[in-house]
Protein backbone atom coordinates (compact mmCIF):
# COMPACT_ATOMS: atom_id res chain seq x y z
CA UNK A 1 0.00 0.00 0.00
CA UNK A 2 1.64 3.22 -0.93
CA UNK A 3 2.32 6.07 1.93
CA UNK A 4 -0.31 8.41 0.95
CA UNK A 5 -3.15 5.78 0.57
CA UNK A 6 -1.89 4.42 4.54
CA UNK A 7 -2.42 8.06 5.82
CA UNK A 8 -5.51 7.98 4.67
CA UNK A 9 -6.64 4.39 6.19
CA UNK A 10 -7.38 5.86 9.52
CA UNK A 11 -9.81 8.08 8.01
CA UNK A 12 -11.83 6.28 6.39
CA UNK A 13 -12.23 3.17 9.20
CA UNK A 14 -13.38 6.47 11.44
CA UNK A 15 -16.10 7.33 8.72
CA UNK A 16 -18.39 4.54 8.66
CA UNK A 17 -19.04 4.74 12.96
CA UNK A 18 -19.23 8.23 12.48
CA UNK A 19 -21.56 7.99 10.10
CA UNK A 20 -23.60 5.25 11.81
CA UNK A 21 -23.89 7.73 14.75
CA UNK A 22 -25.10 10.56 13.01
CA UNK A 23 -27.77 8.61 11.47
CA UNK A 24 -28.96 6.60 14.62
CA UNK A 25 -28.41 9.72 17.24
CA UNK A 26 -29.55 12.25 15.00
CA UNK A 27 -31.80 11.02 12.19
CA UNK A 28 -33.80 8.46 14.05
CA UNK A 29 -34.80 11.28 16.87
CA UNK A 30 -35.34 14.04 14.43
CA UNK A 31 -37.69 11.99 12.21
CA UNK A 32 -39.57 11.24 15.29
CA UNK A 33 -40.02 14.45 16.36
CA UNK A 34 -41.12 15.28 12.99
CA UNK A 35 -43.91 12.70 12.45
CA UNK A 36 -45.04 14.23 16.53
CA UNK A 37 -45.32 17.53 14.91
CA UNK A 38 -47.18 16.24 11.71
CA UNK A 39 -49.90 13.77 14.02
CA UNK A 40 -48.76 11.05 12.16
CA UNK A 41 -50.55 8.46 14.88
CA UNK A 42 -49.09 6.61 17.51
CA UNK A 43 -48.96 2.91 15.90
CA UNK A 44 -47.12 4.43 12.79
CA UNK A 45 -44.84 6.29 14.63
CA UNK A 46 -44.03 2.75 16.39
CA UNK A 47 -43.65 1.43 12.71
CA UNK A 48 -40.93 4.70 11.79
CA UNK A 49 -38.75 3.74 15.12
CA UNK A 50 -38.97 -0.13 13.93
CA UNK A 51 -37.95 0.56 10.09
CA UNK A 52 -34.00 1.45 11.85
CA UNK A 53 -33.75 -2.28 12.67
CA UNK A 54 -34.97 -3.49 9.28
CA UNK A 55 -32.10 -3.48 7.26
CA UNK A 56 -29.46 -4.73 10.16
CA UNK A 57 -32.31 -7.58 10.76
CA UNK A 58 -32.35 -9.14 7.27
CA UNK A 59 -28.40 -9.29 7.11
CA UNK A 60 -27.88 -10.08 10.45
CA UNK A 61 -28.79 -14.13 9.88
CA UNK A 62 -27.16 -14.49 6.49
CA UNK A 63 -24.17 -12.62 7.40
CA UNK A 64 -24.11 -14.87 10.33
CA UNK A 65 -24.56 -17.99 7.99
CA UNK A 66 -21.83 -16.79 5.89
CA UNK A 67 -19.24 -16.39 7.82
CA UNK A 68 -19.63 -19.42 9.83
CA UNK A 69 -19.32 -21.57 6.14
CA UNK A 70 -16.16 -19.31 5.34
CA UNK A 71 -14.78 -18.04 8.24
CA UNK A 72 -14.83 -14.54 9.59
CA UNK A 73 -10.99 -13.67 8.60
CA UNK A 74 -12.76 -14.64 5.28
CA UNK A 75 -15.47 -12.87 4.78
CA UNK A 76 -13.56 -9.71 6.48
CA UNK A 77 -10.88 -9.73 3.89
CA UNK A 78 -14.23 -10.46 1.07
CA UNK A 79 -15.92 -7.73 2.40
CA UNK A 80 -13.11 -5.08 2.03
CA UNK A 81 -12.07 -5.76 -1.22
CA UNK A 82 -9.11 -5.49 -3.06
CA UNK A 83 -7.04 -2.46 -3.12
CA UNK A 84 -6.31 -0.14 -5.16
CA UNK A 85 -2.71 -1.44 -5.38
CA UNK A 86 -4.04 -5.33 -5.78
CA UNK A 87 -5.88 -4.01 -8.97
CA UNK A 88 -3.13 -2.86 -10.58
């Protein structure tokens, strides 16, 4: 990996938790708020707090399933990819 691309790396490991924090500390409350102020009623608003865990619940099993087949060091390296210095 060259120098400049290894400066970097710290960076962008820090972005995705960032990111996941903005949207689950900030988003999640605001849009809450927001169906409040609009009367969206009470069983929807339960259905807007639920849609956060959608995603991370259909992953969750196969990811699971996955990675006990191949291995978690395996799907790790699968999941990052190759670099930009493997493709070259």
């Amino acid at each position: 990996m060259p120098m400049s691309e290894r400066r970097h790396a710290p960076a962008v490991l820090l972005a995705h938790p960032a990111l996941t924090q903005v949207v689950t500390f900030v988003l999640r409350p605001t849009m809450s708020y927001r169906a409040i102020e609009l009367d969206v009623p009470a069983a929807w608003l339960g259905v807007l707090g639920a849609s956060f865990a959608i995603a991370p619940l259909l992953v969750a099993l196969p990811a699971g399933h996955v990675a006990d087949r191949y291995g978690e060091r395996r799907v790790a390296v699968a999941r990052r990819g190759p670099s930009p210095a493997e493709t070259r």
